[in-house]
Protein backbone atom coordinates (compact mmCIF):
# COMPACT_ATOMS: atom_id res chain seq x y z
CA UNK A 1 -135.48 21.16 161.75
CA UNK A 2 -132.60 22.81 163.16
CA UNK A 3 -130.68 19.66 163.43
CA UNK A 4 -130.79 19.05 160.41
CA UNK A 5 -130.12 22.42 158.67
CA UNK A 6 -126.82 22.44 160.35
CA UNK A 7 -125.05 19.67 159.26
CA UNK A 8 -126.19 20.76 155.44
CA UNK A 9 -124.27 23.76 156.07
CA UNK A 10 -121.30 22.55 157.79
CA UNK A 11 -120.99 20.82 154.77
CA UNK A 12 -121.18 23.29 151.94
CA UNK A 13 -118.41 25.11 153.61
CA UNK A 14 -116.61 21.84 154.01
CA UNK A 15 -117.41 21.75 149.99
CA UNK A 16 -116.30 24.94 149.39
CA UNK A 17 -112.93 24.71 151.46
CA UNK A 18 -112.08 21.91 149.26
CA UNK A 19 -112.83 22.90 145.53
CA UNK A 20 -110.90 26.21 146.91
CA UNK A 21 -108.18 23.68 148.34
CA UNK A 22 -107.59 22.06 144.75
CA UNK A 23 -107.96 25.17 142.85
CA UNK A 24 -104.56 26.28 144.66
CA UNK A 25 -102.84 23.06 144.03
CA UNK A 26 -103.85 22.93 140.25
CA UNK A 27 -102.67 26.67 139.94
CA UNK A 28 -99.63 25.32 142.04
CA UNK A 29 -99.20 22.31 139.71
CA UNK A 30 -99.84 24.62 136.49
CA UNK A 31 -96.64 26.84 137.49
CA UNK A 32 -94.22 23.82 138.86
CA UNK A 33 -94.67 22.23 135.30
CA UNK A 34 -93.90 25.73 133.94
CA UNK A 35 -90.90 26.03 135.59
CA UNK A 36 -89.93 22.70 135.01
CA UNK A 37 -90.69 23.32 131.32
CA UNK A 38 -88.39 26.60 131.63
CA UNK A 39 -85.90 24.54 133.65
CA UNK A 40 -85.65 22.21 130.87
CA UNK A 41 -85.48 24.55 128.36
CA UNK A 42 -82.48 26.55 130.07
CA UNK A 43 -81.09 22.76 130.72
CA UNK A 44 -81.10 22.37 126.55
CA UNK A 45 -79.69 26.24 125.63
CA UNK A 46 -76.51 25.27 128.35
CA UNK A 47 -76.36 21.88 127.11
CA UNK A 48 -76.02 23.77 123.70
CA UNK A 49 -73.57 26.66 125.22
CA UNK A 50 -71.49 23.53 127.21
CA UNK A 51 -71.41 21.78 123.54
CA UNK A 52 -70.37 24.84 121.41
CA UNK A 53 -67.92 25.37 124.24
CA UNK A 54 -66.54 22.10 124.56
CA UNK A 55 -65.90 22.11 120.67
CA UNK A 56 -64.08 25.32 120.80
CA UNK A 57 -61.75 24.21 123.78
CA UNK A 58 -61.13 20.79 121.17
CA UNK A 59 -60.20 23.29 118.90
CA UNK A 60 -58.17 25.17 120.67
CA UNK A 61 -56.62 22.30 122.17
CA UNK A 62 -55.58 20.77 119.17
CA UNK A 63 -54.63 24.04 117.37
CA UNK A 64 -52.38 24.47 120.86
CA UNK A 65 -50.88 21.15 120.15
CA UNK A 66 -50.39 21.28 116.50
CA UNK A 67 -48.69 24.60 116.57
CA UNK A 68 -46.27 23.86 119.54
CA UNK A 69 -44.90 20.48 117.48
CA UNK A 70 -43.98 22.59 114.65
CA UNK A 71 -40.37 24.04 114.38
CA UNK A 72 -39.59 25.63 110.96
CA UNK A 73 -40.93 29.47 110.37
CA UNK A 74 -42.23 28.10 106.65
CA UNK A 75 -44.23 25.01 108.60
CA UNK A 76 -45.74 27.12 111.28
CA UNK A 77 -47.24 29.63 108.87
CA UNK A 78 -48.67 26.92 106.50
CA UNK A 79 -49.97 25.42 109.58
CA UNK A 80 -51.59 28.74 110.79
CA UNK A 81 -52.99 29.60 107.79
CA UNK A 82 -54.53 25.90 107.48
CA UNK A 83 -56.34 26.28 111.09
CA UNK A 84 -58.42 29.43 109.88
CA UNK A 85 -59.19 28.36 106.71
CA UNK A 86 -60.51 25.10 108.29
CA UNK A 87 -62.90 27.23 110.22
CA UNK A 88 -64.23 29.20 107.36
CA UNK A 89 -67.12 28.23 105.37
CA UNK A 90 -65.82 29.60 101.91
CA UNK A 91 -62.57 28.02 102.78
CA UNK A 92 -60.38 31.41 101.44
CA UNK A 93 -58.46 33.16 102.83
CA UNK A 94 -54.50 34.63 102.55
CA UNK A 95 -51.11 34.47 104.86
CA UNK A 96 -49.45 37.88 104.42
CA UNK A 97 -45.94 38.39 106.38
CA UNK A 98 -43.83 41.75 106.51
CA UNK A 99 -40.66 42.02 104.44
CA UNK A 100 -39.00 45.18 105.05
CA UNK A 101 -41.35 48.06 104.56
CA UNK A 102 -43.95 45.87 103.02
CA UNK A 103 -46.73 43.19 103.03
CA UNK A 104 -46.30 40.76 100.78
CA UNK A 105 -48.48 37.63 100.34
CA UNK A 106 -46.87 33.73 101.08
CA UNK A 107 -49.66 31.80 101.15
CA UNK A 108 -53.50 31.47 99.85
CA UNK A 109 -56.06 29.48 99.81
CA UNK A 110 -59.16 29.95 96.84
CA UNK A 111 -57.25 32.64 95.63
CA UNK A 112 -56.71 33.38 92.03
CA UNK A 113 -52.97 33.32 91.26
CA UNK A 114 -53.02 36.60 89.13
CA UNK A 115 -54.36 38.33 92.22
CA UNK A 116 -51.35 37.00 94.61
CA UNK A 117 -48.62 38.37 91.91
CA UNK A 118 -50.32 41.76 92.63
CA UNK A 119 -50.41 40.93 96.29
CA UNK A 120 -47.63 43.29 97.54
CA UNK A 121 -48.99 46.09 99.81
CA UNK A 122 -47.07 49.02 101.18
CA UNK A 123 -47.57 49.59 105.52
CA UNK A 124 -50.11 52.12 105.37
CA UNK A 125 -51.96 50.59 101.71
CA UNK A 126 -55.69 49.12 101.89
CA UNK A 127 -56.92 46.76 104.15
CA UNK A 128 -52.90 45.90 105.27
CA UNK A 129 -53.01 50.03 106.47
CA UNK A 130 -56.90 49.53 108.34
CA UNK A 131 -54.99 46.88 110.18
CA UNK A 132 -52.03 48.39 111.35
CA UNK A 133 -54.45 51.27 112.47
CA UNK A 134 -56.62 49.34 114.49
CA UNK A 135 -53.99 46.50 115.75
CA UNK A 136 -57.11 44.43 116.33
CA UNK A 137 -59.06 41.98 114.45
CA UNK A 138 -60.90 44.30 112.04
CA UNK A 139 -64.28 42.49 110.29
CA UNK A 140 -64.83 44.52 106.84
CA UNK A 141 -69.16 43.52 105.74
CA UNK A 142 -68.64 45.15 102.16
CA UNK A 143 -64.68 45.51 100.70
CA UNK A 144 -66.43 47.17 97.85
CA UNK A 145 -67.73 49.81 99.63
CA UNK A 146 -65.60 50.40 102.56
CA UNK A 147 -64.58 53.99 102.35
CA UNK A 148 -60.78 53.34 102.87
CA UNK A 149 -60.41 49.95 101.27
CA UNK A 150 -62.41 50.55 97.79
CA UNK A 151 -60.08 52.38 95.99
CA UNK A 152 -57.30 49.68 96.55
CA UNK A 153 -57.58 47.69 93.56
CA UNK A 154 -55.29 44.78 95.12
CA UNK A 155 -57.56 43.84 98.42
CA UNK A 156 -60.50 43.55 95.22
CA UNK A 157 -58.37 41.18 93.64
CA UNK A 158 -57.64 38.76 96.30
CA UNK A 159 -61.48 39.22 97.74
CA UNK A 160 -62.82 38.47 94.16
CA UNK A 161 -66.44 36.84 94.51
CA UNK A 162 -66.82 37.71 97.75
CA UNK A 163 -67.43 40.54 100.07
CA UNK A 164 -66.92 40.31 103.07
CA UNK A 165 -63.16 39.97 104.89
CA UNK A 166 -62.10 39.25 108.53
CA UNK A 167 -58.17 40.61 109.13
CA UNK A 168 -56.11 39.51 111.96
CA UNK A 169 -52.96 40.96 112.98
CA UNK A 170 -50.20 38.55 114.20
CA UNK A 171 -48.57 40.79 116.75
CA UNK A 172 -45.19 38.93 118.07
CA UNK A 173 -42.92 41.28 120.44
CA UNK A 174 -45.47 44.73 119.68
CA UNK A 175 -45.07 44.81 115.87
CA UNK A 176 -46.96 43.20 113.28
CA UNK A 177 -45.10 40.60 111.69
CA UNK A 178 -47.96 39.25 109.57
CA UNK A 179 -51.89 39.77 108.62
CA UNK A 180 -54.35 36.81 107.94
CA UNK A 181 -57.17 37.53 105.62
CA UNK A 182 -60.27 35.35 105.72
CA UNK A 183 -63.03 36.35 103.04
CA UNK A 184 -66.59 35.31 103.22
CA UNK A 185 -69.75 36.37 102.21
CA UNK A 186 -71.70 36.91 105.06
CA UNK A 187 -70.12 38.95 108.28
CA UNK A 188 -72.70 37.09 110.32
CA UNK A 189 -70.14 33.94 110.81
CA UNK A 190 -67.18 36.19 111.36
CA UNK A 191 -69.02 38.32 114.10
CA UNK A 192 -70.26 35.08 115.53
CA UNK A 193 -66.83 33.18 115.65
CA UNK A 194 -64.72 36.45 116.21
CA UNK A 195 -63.83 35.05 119.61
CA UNK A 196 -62.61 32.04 118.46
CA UNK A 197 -60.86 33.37 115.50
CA UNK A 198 -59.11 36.13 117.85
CA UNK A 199 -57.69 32.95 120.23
CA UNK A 200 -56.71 31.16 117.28
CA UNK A 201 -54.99 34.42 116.73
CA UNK A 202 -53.39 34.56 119.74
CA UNK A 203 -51.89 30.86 119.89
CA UNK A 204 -50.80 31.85 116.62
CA UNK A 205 -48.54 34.31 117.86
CA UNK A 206 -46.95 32.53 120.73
CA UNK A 207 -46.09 29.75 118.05
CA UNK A 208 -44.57 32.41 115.83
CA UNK A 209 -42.61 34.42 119.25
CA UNK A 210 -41.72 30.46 119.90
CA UNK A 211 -40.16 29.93 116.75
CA UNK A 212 -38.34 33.10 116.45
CA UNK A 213 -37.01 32.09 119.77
CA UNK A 214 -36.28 29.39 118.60
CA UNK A 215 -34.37 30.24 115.36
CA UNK A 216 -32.32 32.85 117.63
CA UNK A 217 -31.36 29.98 119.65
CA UNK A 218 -29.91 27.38 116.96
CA UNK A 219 -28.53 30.44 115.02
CA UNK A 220 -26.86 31.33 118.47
CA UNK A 221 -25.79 27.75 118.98
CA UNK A 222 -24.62 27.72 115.26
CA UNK A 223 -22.44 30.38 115.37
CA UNK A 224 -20.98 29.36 119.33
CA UNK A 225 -20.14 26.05 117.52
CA UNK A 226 -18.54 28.51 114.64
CA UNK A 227 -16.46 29.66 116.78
CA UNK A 228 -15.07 26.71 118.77
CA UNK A 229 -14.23 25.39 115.80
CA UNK A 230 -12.34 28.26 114.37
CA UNK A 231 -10.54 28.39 118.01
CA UNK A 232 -9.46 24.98 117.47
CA UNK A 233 -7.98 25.76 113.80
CA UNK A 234 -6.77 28.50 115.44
CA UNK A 235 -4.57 26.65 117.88
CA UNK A 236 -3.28 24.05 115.38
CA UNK A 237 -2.05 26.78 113.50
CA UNK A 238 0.10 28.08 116.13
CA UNK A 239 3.33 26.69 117.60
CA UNK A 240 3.54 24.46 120.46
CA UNK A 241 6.96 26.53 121.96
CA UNK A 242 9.58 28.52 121.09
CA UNK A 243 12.40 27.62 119.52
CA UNK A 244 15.62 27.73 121.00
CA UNK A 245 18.34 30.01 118.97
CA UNK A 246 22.14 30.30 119.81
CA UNK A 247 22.25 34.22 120.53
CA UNK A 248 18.81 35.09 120.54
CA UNK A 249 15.43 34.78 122.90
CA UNK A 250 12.19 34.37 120.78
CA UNK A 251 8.76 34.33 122.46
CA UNK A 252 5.37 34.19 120.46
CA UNK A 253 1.48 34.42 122.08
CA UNK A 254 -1.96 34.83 120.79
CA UNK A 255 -4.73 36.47 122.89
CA UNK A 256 -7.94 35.54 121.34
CA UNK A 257 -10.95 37.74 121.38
CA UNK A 258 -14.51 36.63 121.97
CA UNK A 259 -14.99 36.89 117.82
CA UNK A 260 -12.40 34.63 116.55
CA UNK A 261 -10.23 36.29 113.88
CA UNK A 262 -7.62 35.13 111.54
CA UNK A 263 -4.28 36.10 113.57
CA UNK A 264 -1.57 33.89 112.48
CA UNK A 265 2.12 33.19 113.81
CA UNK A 266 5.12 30.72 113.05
CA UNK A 267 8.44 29.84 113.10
CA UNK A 268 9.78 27.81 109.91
CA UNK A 269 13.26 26.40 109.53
CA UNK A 270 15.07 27.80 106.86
CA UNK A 271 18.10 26.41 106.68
CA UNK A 272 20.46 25.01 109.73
CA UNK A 273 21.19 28.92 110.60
CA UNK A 274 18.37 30.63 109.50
CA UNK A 275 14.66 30.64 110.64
CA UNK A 276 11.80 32.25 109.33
CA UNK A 277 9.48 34.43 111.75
CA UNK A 278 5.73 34.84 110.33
CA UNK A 279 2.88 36.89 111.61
CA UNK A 280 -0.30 37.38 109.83
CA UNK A 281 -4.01 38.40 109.95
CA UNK A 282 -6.78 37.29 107.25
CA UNK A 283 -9.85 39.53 106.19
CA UNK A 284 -12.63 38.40 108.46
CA UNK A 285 -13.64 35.99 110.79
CA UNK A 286 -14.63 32.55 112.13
CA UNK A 287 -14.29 29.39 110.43
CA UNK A 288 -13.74 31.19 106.90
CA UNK A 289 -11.04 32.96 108.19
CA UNK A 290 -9.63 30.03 109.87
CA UNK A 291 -9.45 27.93 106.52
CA UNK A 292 -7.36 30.78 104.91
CA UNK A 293 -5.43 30.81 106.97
CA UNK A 294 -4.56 27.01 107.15
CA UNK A 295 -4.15 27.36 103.48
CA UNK A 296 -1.42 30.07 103.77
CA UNK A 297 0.19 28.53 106.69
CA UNK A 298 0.25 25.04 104.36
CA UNK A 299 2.02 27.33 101.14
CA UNK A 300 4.18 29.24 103.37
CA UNK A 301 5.71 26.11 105.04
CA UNK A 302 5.76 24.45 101.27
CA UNK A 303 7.83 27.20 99.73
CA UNK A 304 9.90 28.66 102.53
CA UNK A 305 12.27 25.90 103.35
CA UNK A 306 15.22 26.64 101.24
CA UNK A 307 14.38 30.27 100.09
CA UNK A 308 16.66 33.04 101.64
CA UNK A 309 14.50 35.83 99.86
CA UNK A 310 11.46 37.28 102.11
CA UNK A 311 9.95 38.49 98.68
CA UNK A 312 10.03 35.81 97.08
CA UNK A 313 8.54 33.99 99.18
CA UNK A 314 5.74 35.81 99.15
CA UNK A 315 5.50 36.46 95.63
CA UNK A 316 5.25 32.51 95.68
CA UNK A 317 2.74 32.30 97.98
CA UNK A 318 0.70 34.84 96.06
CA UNK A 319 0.51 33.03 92.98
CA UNK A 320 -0.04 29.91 94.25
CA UNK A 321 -3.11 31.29 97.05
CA UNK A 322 -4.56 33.76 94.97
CA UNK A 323 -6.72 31.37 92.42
CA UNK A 324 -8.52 29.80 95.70
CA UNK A 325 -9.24 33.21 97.57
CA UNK A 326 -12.34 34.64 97.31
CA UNK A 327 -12.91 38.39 95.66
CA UNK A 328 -12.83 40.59 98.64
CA UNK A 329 -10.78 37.95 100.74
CA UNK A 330 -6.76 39.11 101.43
CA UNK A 331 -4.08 38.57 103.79
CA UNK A 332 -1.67 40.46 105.34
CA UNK A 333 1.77 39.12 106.19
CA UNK A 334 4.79 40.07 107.67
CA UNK A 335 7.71 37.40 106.92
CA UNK A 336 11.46 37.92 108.39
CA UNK A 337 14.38 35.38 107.46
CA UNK A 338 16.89 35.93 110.80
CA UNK A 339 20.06 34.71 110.26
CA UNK A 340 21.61 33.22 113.55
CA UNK A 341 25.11 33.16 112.50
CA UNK A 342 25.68 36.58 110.61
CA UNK A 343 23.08 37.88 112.99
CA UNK A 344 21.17 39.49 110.14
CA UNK A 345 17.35 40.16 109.60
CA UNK A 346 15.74 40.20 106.17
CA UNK A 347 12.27 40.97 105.54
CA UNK A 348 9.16 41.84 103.60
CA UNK A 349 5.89 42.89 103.91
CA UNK A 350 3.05 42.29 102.50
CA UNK A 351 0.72 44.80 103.48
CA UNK A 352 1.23 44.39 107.45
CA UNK A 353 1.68 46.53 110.10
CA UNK A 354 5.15 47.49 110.26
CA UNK A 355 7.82 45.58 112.82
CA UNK A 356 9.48 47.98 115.44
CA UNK A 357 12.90 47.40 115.85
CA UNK A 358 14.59 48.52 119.04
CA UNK A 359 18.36 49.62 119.08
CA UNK A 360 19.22 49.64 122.63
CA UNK A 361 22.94 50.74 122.64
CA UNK A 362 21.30 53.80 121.15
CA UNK A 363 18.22 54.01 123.13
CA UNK A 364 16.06 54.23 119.53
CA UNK A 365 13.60 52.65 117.30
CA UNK A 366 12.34 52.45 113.62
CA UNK A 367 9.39 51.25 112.28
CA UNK A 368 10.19 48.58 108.83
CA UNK A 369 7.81 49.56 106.71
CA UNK A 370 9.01 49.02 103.65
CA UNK A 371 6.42 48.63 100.74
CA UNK A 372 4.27 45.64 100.28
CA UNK A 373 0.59 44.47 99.72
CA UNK A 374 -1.89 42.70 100.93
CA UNK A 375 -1.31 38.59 99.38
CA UNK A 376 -5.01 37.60 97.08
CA UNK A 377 -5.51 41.29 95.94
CA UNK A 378 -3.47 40.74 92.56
CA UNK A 379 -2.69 37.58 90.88
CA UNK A 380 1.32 38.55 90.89
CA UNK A 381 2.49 40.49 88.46
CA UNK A 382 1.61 44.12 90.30
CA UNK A 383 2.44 42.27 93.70
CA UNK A 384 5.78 41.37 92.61
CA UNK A 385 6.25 45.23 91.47
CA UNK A 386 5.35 46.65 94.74
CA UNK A 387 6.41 44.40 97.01
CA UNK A 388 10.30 45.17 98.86
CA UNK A 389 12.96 43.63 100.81
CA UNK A 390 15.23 45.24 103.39
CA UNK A 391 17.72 43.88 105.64
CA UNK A 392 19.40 44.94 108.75
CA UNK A 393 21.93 43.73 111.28
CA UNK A 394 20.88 43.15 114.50
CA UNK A 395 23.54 43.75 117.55
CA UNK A 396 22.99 42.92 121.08
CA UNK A 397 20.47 44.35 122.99
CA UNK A 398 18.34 45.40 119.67
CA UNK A 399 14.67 43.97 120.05
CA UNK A 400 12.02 42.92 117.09
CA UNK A 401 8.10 43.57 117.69
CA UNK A 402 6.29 42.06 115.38
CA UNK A 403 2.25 42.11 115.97
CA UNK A 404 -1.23 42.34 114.76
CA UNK A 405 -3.84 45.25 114.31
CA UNK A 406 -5.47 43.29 117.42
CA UNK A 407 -2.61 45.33 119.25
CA UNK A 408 -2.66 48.83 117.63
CA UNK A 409 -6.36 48.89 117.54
CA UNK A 410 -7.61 47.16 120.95
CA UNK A 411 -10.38 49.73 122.14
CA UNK A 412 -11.28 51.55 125.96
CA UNK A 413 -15.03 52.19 126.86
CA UNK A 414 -14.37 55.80 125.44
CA UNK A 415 -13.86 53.62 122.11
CA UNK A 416 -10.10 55.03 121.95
CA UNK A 417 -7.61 52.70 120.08
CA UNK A 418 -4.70 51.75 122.12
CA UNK A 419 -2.39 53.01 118.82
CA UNK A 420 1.22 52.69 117.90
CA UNK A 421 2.41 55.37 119.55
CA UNK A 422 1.78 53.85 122.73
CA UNK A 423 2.97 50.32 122.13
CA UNK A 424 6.59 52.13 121.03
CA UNK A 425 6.29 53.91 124.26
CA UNK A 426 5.95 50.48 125.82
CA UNK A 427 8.55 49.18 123.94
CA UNK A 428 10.94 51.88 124.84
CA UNK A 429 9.84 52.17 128.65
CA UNK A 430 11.20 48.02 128.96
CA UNK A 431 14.16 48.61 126.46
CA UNK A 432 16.58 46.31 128.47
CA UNK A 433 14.07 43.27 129.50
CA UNK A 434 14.50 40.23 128.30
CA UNK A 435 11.63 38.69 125.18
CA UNK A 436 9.51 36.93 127.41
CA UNK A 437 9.07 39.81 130.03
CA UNK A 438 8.90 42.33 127.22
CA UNK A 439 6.21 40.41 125.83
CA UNK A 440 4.02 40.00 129.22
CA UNK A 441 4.21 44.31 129.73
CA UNK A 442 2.66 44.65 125.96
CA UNK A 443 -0.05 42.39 126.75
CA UNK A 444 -0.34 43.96 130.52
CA UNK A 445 -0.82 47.56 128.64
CA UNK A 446 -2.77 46.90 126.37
CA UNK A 447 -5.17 44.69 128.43
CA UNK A 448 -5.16 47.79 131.39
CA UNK A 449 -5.91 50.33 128.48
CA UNK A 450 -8.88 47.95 126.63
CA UNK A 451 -10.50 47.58 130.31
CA UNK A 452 -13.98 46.58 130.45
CA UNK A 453 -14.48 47.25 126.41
CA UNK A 454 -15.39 43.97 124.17
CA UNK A 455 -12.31 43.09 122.18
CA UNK A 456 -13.00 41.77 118.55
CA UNK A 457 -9.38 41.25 117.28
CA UNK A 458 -7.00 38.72 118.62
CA UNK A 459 -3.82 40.27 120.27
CA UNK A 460 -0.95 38.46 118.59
CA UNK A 461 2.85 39.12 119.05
CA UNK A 462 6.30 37.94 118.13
CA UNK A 463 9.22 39.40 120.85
CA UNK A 464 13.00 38.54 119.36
CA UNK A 465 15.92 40.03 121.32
CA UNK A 466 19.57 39.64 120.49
CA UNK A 467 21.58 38.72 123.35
């Protein structure tokens, strides 16, 4: 009985030790499939995140690529304002870019026209003033009823049907240099894509700081080329040498300054005994300057051969130059006829600084500044009036200056003009040197005195002495 009561029992435990055995590995089962099932689901939401992700980055990418191709300022803000209306459902939206003190609108998109004629808004105005306040993308859910924005009858224009507005600053260098407006109706996809829309941003403004760069670059280039070119009139305008004169050293130079002006200086046969001695300077600088210039030098040498009168000379040139000058454009001239055989100087000016003429037997100077004006501020008749003609005999010894405001008016770093009261002391002080040495001790002064201080005239000179 005993024998056979224990195997019976031995295996109801065994029973018992099983269905307990598979109760575990069903409850075991039941909670792997769970956390597969939750595995899988997390699987599909980062699928989802990777996907949203990966089409942001495209669009990103592209925007990056897009943006960085395009050059012109007008381009790159149609551009810009094409990438965030893309990504807008109600496909509206508005460029607007700072001009002066104000905001004015240069592109739309779903935007009635009568609304972007009123677009104009002043720095601290509406929406354009909640922007600058913030300097951050600022999402407005109701325009209508925004506290600071409803009164502005111009942000309810350009919203019109719709309520809701995302603004984004386009901060280049600190400062807002313009404001995109995107309207919708819901703020749901605005808060939802605010990320995206505030990188779009961002590109947007390295593409604009790009572009300004840019701009600065080519205008820099421009004007560098400006200059070498006005250089280069510059030099064919002056003379190669100096000529050589029975009686008389002549010596001539032109210092140019790193903005190229108009100086002028020549020598033009006269007659077999006589030359003509011409320095100048033309209103402005550059290229412009440079073409005047050719066009006096061209009349002078046209009208000069032949003519013993320093007045009329000028008086011709006048006439004939004054039609082609700009308003606002004139020259200044100082012409001298010197006379190698009677050793006599006539001369005229026509609104120029005045020659200083050294007497050395008597240790003196003078200043000829006889009256003139400036040739292309009247058409002749009052030039001819004004204008006067002097002349003076020259004995040995005596020395002409003749120069340009580049001279008188060449600056220190206290900004203190070198003047004409020192460049007569220089002439005095080397009274007995020869042109060419005379010349060198002007230039030597006046560069000593200027120092370290940006010049912007030329320093132009003409040295005669009698011997």
């Amino acid at each position: 009985m005993d024998l056979v009561r224990e195997p019976l029992v031995l295996g109801g435990v065994f029973l018992l030790l099983l269905i307990f055995l598979t109760v575990i590995f069903t409850a075991r089962v039941v909670r792997g499939r769970k956390e597969i099932n939750r595995l899988n689901d997390n699987a599909e939401a980062l699928r989802g995140s990777l996907s949203l992700a990966e089409a942001e980055l495209n669009l990103l990418n592209e925007a990056v690529r897009d943006l960085s191709c395009v050059v012109t300022k007008k381009d790159l803000l149609v551009l810009i304002l094409k990438k965030f209306i893309k990504q807008t459902p109600s496909r509206k939206g508005c460029l607007l870019v700072k001009e002066g003190d104000n905001f004015i609108c240069k592109l739309a998109s779903g935007i009635d026209k009568k609304a972007l004629r009123e677009a104009r808004f002043k720095s601290g105005e509406g929406l354009v003033g909640e922007v600058l306040r913030n300097l951050a993308p600022t999402i407005i859910k109701d325009i209508r009823v925004h506290e600071r924005i409803k009164t502005s009858p111009k942000d309810s224009l350009l919203a019109g049907e719709t309520k809701t507005v995302l603004s984004l600053p386009l901060l280049v260098g600190g400062k807002v240099e313009g404001i995109v407006n995107l309207y919708g109706e819901e703020a749901s996809h605005f808060e939802t894509n605010l990320r995206l829309y505030s990188t779009l941003a961002s590109q947007a403004q390295i593409s604009i700081q790009n572009a300004n760069f840019y701009l600065q670059m080519a205008e820099k280039q421009r004007m560098q080329r400006e200059l070498e070119i006005a250089r280069d009139i510059q030099r064919l305008l002056l003379p190669d040498g100096s000529p050589q004169l029975p009686g008389f050293d002549i010596v001539g130079s032109n210092i140019s300054a790193e903005e190229v002006g108009g100086d002028y200086y020549d020598y033009i046969p006269v007659s077999a005994q006589e030359l003509g001695l011409v320095i100048g300077d033309v209103s402005g600088k550059g290229v412009p300057a440079g073409l005047v210039m050719t066009m006096v030098r061209t009349i002078l040498r046209s009208e000069a051969p032949g003519e013993r009168s320093p007045k009329e000379v000028l008086a011709r040139v006048n006439r004939l130059l004054y039609p082609d000058l700009k308003p606002g454009t004139f020259i200044t001239l100082f012409y001298a006829i010197l006379n190698t055989e009677n050793r006599s100087l006539a001369w005229a000016r026509a609104g120029h600084d005045p020659a200083i003429l050294y007497h050395q037997a008597k240790g003196e100077h003078e200043l000829l500044r006889d009256e003139g004006m400036a040739l292309g501020m009247d058409s002749g008749e009052m030039f001819s009036q004004i204008i006067e003609e002097s002349t003076v005999q020259l004995n040995s010894g005596d020395a002409l200056i003749l120069y340009t405001d580049g001279v008188t008016e060449a600056m220190n770093p206290k900004e203190e003009e070198f003047g004409l009261e020192r460049l007569v002391e220089t002439v005095v002080e080397n009274g007995e040197v020869a042109a060419e040495p005379l010349m060198k001790r002007i230039t030597e002064k006046v560069t000593k005195f200027a120092g370290s201080a940006k010049q912007h005239d030329d320093i132009t000179l003409i040295v005669l002495r009698a011997k």
